[in-house]
C-alpha atoms as a PDB file:
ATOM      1  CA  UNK A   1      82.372  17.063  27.788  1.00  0.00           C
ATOM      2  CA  UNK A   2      79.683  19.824  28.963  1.00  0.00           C
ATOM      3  CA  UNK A   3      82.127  22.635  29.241  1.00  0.00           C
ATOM      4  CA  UNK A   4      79.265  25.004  28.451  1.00  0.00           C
ATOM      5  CA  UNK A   5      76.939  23.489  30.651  1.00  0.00           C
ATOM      6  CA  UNK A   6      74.460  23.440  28.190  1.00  0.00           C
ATOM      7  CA  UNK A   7      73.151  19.777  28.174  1.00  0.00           C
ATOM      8  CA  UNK A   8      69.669  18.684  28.650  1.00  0.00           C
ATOM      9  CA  UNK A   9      68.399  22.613  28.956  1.00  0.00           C
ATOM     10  CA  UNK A  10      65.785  23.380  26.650  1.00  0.00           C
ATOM     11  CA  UNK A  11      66.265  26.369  24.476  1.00  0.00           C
ATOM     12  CA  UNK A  12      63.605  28.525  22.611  1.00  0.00           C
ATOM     13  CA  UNK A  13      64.782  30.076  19.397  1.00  0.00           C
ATOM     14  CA  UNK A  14      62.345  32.754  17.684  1.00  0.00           C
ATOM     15  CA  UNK A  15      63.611  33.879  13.781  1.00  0.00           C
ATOM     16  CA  UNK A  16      65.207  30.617  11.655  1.00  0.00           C
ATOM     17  CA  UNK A  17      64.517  31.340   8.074  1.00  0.00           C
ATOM     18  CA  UNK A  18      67.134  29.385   6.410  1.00  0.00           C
ATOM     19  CA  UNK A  19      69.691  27.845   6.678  1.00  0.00           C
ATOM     20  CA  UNK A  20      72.127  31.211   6.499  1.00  0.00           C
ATOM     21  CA  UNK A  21      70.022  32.589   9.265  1.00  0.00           C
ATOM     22  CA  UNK A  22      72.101  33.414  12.367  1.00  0.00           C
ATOM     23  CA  UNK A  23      69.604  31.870  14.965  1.00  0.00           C
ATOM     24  CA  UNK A  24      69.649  28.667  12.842  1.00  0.00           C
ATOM     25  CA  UNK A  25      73.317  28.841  13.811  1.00  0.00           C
ATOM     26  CA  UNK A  26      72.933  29.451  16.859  1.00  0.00           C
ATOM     27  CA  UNK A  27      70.087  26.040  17.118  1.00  0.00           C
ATOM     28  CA  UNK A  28      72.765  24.000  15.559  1.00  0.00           C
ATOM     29  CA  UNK A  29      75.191  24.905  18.008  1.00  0.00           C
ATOM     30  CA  UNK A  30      73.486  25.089  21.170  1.00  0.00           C
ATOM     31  CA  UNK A  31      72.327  21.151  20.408  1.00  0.00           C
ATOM     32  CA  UNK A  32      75.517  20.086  20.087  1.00  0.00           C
ATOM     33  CA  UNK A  33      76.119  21.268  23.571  1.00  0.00           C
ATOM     34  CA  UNK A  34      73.579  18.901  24.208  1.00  0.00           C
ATOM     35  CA  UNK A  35      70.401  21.219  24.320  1.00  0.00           C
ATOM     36  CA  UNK A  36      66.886  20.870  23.106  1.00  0.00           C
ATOM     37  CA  UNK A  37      65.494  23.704  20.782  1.00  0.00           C
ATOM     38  CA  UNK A  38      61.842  24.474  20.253  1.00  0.00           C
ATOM     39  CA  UNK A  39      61.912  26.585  17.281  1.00  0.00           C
ATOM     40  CA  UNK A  40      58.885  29.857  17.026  1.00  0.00           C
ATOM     41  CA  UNK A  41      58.939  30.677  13.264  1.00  0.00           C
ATOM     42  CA  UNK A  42      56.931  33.217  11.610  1.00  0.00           C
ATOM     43  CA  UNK A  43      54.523  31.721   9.450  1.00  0.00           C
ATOM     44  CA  UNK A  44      53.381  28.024   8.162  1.00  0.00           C
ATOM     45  CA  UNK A  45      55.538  28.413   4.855  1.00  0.00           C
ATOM     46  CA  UNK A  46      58.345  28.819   6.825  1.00  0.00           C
ATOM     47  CA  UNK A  47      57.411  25.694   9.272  1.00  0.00           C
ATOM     48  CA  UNK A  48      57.458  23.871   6.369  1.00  0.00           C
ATOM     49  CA  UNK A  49      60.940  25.169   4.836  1.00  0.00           C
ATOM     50  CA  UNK A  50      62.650  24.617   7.947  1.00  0.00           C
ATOM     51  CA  UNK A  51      61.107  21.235   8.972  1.00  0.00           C
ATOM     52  CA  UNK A  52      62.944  19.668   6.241  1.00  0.00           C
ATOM     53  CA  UNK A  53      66.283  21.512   7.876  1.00  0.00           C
ATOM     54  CA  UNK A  54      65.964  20.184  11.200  1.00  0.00           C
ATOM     55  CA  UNK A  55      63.645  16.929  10.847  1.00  0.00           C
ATOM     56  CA  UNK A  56      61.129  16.269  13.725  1.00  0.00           C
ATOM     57  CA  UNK A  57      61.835  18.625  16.671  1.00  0.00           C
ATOM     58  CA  UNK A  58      59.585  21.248  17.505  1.00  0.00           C
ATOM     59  CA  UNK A  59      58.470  23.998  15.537  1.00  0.00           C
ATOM     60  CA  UNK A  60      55.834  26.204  16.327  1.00  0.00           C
ATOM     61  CA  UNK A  61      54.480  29.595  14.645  1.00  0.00           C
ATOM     62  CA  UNK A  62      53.937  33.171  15.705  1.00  0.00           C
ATOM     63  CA  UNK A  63      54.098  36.228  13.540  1.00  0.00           C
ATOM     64  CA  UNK A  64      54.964  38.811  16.417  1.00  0.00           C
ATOM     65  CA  UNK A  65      52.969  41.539  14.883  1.00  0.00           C
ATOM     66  CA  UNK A  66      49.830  40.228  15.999  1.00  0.00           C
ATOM     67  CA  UNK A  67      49.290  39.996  19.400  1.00  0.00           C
ATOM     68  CA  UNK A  68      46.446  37.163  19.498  1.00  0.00           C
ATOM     69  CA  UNK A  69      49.309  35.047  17.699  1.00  0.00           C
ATOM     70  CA  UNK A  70      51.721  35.546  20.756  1.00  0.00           C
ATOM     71  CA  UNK A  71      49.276  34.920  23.003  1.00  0.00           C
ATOM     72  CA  UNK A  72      48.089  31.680  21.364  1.00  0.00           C
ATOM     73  CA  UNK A  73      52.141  31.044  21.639  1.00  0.00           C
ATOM     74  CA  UNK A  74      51.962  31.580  25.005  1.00  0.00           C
ATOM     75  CA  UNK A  75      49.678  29.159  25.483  1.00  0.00           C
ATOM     76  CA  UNK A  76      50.828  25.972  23.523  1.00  0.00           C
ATOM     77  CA  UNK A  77      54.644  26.558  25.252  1.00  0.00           C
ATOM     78  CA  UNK A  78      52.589  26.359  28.980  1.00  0.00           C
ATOM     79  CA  UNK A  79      50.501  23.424  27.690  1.00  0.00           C
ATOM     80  CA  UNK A  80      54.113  21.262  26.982  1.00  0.00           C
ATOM     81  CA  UNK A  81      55.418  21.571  30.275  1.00  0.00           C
ATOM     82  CA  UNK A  82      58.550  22.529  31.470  1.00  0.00           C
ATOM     83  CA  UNK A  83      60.702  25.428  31.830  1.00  0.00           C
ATOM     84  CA  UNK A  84      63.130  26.954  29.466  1.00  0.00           C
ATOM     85  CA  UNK A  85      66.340  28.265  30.207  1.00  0.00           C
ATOM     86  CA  UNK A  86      67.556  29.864  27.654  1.00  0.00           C
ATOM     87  CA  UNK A  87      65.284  32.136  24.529  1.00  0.00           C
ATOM     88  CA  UNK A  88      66.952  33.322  21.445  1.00  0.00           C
ATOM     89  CA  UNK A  89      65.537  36.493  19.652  1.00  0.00           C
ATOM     90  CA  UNK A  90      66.600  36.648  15.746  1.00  0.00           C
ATOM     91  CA  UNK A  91      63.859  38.775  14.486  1.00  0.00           C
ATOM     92  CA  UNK A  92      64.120  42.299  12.370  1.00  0.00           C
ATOM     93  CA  UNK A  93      62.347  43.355  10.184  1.00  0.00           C
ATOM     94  CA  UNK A  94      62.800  47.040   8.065  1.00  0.00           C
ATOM     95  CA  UNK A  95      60.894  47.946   4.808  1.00  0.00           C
ATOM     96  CA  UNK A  96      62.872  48.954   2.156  1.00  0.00           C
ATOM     97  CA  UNK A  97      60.734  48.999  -0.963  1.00  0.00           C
ATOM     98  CA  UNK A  98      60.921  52.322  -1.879  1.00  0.00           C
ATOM     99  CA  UNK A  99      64.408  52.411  -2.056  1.00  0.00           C
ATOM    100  CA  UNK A 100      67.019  53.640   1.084  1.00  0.00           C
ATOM    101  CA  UNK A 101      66.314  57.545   1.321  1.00  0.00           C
ATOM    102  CA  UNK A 102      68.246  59.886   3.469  1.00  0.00           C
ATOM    103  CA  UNK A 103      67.554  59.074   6.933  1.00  0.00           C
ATOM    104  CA  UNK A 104      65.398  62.696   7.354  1.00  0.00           C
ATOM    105  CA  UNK A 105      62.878  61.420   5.003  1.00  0.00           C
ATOM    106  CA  UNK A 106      62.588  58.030   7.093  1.00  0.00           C
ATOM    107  CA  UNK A 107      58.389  57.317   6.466  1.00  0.00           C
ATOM    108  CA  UNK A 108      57.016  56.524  10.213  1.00  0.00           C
ATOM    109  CA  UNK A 109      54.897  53.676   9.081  1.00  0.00           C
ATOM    110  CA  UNK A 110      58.157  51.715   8.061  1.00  0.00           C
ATOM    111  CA  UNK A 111      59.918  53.184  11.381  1.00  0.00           C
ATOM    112  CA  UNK A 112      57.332  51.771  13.494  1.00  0.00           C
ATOM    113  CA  UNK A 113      56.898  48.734  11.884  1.00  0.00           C
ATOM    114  CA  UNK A 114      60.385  47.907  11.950  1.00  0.00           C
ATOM    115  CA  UNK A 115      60.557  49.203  16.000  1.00  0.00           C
ATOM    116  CA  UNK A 116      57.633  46.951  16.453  1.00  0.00           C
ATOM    117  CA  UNK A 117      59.067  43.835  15.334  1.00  0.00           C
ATOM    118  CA  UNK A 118      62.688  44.220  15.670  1.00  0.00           C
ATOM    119  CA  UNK A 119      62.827  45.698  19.228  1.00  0.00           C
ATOM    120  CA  UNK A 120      59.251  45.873  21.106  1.00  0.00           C
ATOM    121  CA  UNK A 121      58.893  41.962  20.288  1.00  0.00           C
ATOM    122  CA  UNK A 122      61.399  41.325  22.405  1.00  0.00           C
ATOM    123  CA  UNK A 123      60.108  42.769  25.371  1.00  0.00           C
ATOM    124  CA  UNK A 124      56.298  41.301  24.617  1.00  0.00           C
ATOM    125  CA  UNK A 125      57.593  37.830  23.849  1.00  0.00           C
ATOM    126  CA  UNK A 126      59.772  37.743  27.480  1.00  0.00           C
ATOM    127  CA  UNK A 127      56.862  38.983  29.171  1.00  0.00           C
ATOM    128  CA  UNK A 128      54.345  36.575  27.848  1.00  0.00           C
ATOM    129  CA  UNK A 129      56.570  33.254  28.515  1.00  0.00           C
ATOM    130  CA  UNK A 130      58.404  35.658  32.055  1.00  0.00           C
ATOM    131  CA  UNK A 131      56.742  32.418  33.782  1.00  0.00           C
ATOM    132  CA  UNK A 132      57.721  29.843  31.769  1.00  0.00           C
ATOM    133  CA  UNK A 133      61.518  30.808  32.058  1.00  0.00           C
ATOM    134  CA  UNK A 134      64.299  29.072  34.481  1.00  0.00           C
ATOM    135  CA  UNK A 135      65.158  31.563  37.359  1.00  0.00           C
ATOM    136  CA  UNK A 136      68.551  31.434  35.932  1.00  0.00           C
ATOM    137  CA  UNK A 137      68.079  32.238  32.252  1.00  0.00           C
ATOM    138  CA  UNK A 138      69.890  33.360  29.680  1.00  0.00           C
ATOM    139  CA  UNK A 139      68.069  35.729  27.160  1.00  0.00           C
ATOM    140  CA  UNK A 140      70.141  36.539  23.694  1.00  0.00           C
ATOM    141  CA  UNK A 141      69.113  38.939  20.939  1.00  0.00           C
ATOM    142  CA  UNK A 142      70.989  40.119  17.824  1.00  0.00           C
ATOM    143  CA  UNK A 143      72.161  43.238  17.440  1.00  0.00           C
ATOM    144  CA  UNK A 144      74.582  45.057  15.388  1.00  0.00           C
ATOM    145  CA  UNK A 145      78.288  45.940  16.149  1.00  0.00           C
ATOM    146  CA  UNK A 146      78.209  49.657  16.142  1.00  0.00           C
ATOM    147  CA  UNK A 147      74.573  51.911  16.216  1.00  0.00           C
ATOM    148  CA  UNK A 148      76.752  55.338  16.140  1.00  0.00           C
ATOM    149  CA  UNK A 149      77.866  54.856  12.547  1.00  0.00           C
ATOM    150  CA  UNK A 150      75.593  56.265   9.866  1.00  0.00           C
ATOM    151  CA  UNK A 151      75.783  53.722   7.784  1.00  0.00           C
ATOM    152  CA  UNK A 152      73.654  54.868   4.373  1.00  0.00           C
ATOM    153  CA  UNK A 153      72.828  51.085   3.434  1.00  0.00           C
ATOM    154  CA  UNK A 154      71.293  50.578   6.765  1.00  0.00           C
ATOM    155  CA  UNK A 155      68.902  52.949   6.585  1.00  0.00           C
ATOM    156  CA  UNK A 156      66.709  53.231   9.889  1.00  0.00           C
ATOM    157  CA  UNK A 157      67.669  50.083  11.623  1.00  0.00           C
ATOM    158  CA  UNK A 158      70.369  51.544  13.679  1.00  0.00           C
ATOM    159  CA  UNK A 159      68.482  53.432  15.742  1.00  0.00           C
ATOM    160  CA  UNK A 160      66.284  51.039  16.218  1.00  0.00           C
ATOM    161  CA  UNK A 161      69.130  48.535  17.511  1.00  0.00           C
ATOM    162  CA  UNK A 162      69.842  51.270  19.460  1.00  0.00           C
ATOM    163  CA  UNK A 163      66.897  50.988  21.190  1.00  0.00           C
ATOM    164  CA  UNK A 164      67.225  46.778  21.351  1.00  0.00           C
ATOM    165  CA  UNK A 165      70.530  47.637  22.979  1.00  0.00           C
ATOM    166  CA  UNK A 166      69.046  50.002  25.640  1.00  0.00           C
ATOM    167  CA  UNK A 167      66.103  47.803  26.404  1.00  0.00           C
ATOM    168  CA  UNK A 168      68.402  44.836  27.880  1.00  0.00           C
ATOM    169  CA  UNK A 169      69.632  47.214  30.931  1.00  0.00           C
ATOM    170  CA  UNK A 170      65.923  47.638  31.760  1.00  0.00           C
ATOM    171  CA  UNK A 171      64.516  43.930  30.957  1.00  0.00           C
ATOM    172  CA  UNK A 172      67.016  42.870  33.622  1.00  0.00           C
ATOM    173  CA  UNK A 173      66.429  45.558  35.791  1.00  0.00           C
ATOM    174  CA  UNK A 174      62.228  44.971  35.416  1.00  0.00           C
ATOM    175  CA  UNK A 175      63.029  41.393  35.714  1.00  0.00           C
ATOM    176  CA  UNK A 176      64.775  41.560  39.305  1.00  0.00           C
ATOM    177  CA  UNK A 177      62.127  41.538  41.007  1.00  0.00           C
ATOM    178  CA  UNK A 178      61.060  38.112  40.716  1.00  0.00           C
ATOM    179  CA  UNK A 179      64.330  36.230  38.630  1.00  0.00           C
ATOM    180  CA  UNK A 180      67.819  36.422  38.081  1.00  0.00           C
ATOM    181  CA  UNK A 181      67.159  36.023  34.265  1.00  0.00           C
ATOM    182  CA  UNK A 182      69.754  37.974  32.551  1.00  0.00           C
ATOM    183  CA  UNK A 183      69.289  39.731  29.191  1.00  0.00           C
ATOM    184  CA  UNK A 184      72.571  40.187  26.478  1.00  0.00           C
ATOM    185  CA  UNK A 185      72.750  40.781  22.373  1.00  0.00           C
ATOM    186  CA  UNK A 186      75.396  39.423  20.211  1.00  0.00           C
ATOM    187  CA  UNK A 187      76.452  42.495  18.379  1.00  0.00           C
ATOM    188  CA  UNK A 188      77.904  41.237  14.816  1.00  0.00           C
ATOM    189  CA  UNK A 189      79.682  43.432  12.409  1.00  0.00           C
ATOM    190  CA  UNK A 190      78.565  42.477   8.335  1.00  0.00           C
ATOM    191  CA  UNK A 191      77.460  38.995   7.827  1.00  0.00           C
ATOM    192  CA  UNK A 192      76.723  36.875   5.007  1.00  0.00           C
ATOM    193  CA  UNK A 193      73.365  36.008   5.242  1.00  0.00           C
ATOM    194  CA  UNK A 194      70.087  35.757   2.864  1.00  0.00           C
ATOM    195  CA  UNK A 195      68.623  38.654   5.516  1.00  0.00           C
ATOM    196  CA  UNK A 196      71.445  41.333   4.675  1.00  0.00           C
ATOM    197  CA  UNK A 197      71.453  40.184   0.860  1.00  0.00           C
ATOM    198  CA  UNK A 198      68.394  42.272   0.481  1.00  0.00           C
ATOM    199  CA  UNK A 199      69.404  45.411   2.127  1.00  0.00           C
ATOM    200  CA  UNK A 200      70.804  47.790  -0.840  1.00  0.00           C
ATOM    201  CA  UNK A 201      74.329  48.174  -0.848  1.00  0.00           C
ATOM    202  CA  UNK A 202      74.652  45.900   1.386  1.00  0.00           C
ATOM    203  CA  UNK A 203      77.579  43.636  -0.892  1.00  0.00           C
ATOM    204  CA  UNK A 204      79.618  46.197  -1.144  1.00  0.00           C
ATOM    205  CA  UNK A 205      79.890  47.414   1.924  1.00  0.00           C
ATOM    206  CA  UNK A 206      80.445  43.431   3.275  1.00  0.00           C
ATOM    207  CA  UNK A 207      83.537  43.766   0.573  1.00  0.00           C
ATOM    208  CA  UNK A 208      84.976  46.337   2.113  1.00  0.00           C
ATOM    209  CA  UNK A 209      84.380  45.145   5.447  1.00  0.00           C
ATOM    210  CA  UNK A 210      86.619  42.112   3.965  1.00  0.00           C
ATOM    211  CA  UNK A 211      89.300  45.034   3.349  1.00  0.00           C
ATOM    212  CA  UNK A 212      89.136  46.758   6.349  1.00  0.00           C
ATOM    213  CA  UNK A 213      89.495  43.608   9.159  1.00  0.00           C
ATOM    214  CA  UNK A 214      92.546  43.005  10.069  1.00  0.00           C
ATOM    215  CA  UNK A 215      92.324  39.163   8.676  1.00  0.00           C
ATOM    216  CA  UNK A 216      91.190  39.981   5.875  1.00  0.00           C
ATOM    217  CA  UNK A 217      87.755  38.022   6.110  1.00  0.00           C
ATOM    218  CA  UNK A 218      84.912  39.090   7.495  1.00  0.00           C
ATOM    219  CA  UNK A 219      82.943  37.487  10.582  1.00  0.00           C
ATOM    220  CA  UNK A 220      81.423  34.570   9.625  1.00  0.00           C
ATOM    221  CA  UNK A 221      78.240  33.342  11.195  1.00  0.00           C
ATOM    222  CA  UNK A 222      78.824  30.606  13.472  1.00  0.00           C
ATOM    223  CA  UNK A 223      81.327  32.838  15.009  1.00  0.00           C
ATOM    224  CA  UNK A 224      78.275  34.681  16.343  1.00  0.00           C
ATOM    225  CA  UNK A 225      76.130  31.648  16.949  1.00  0.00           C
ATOM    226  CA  UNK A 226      79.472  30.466  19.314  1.00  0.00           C
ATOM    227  CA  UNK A 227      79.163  33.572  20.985  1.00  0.00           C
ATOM    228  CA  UNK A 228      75.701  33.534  21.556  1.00  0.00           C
ATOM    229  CA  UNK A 229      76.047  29.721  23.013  1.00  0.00           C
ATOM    230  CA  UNK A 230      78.163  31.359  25.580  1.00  0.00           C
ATOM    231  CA  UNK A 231      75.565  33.700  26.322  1.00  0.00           C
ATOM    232  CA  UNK A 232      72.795  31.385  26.739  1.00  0.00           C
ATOM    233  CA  UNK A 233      75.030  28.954  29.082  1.00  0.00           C
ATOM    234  CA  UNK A 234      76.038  29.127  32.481  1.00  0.00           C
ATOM    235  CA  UNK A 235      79.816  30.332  31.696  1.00  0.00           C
ATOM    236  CA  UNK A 236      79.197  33.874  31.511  1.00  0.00           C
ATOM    237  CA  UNK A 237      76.598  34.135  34.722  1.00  0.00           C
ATOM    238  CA  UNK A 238      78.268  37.138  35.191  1.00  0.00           C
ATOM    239  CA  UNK A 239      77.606  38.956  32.240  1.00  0.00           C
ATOM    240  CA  UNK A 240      74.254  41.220  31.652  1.00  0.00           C
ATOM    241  CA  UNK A 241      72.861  43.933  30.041  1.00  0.00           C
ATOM    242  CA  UNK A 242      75.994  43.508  27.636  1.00  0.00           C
ATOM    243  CA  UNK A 243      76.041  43.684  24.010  1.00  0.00           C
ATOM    244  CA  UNK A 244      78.913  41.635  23.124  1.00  0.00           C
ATOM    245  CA  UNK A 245      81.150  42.996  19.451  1.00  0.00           C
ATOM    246  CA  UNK A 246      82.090  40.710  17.012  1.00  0.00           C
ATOM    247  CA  UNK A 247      83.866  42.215  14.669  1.00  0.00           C
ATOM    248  CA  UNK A 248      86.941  40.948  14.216  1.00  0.00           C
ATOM    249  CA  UNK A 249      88.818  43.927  14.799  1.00  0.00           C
ATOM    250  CA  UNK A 250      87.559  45.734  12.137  1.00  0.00           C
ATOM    251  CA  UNK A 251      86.614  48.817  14.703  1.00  0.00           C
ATOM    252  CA  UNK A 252      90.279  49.388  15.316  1.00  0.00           C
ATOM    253  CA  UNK A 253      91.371  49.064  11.738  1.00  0.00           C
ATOM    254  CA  UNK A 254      89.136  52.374   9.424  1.00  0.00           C
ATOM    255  CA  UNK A 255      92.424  54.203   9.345  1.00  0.00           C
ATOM    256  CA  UNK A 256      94.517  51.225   7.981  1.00  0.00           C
ATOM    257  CA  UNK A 257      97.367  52.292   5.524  1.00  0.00           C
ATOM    258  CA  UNK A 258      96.374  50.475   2.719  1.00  0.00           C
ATOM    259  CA  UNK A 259      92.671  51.723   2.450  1.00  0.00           C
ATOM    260  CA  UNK A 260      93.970  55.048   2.879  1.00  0.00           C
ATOM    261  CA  UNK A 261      96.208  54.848  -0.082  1.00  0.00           C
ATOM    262  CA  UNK A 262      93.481  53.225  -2.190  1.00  0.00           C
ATOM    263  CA  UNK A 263      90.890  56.481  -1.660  1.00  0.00           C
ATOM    264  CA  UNK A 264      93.680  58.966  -1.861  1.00  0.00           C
ATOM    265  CA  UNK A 265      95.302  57.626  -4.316  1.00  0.00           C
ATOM    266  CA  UNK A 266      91.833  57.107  -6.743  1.00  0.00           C
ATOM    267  CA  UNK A 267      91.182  61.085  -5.775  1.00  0.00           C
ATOM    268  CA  UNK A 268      94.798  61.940  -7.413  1.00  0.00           C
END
């Protein structure tokens, strides 16, 4: 059954690192709606690790900080033919190997790197394939639940998936003019992937994001990648310029009796 609608259209998925990456996820899921994937990964080391995940289907490379690299992308996706009509962006980047500092003393090389990769690439890599795109497509990045919380263990990035967030309303607005392509993030609260393992801090605060949601357990990754499938099919043509929570409830549930009693009750 094609309840998504999502057989026979070719999707192209940019950032599979592993297998715990969320776009890798989101590959496995969209093909068994019955889609083809062209994978973009960022280097030949990684073409290699992930060839042995997903067998024979198409892989091609482009580190997005280079621009001859996307353009030579550009190219080889026009040369196969066809259009695609859905892309998947799954790529952030932030340097953290001098340690998290207070957000003040943020360095602006690692700012701009990390704005380069994990929110301008975006908006480069849709305009260099804009022609090679279904009028009707579905564009998906990944963003994060909340960027008004000051998280100290993610450092910079919020801000900058701030600006991912605010660059959807004017991708589709740019975009108008010549498609009805529609642009959306999947915005995840703490997930367990080989990504957010290096961020300092990072385990704890997924532990007590384990506390704090109402379930008890915290979003798991193909609950995103669903999501996102969703996004890239025809079910939600009405939806755009939307960055979609999943969070399992853990938003509503900070003030929850029991935490409360655990930190006032280890201050007595």
């Amino acid at each position: 059954m094609n309840f998504l609608g999502l057989a026979d259209k070719t999707i192209l998925i940019f950032g599979v690192a592993n297998r715990k990456s969320v776009a890798y996820a989101i590959a496995r899921t969209v093909e068994e709606a019955g889609s083809r994937v062209v994978y973009v990964v960022q280097d030949d080391e990684v073409r290699q690790r992930i060839g042995k995940l997903v067998g024979k289907r198409e892989i091609l490379v482009c580190d997005v900080e280079h621009e001859e690299q996307i353009e030579r992308l550009r190219g080889e996706l026009a040369a196969r033919g066809g259009t695609f009509h859905g892309l998947v962006h799954s790529i952030a980047f932030a340097d953290y190997a001098d340690g998290l500092k207070p957000f003040h003393e943020t360095g602006r090389r690692q700012f701009l790197q990390a704005m380069d990769i994990s929110c301008y690439s975006l908006i480069r890599l849709c305009n260099a394939v804009k022609d090679l795109l279904d009028a009707d497509a579905s564009v998906v990045t990944i963003s994060i639940s909340t960027t008004r919380m000051a998280s100290e263990n993610y450092g910079f990035m919020a801000p900058i998936k701030a600006a991912l967030d605010s660059s959807l309303a004017f991708l589709v607005k740019s975009f108008s003019s010549f498609s009805r392509v529609r642009f959306n993030a999947v915005a995840p609260g703490l997930l367990k992937t080989s990504a957010s393992a290096g961020i300092p801090g990072y385990v704890d605060s997924y532990l007590y994001a384990e506390q704090v949601i109402p379930r008890g357990q915290a979003v798991q990754t193909q609950e995103v990648a669903n999501a996102a499938a969703f996004l890239l099919s025809p079910r939600s043509s009405g939806i755009t310029a939307q960055s979609l929570v999943i969070d399992a409830g853990m938003s509503l549930n900070y003030f929850d009796r029991r935490i409360i009693e655990k930190v006032v009750g280890s201050q007595a």
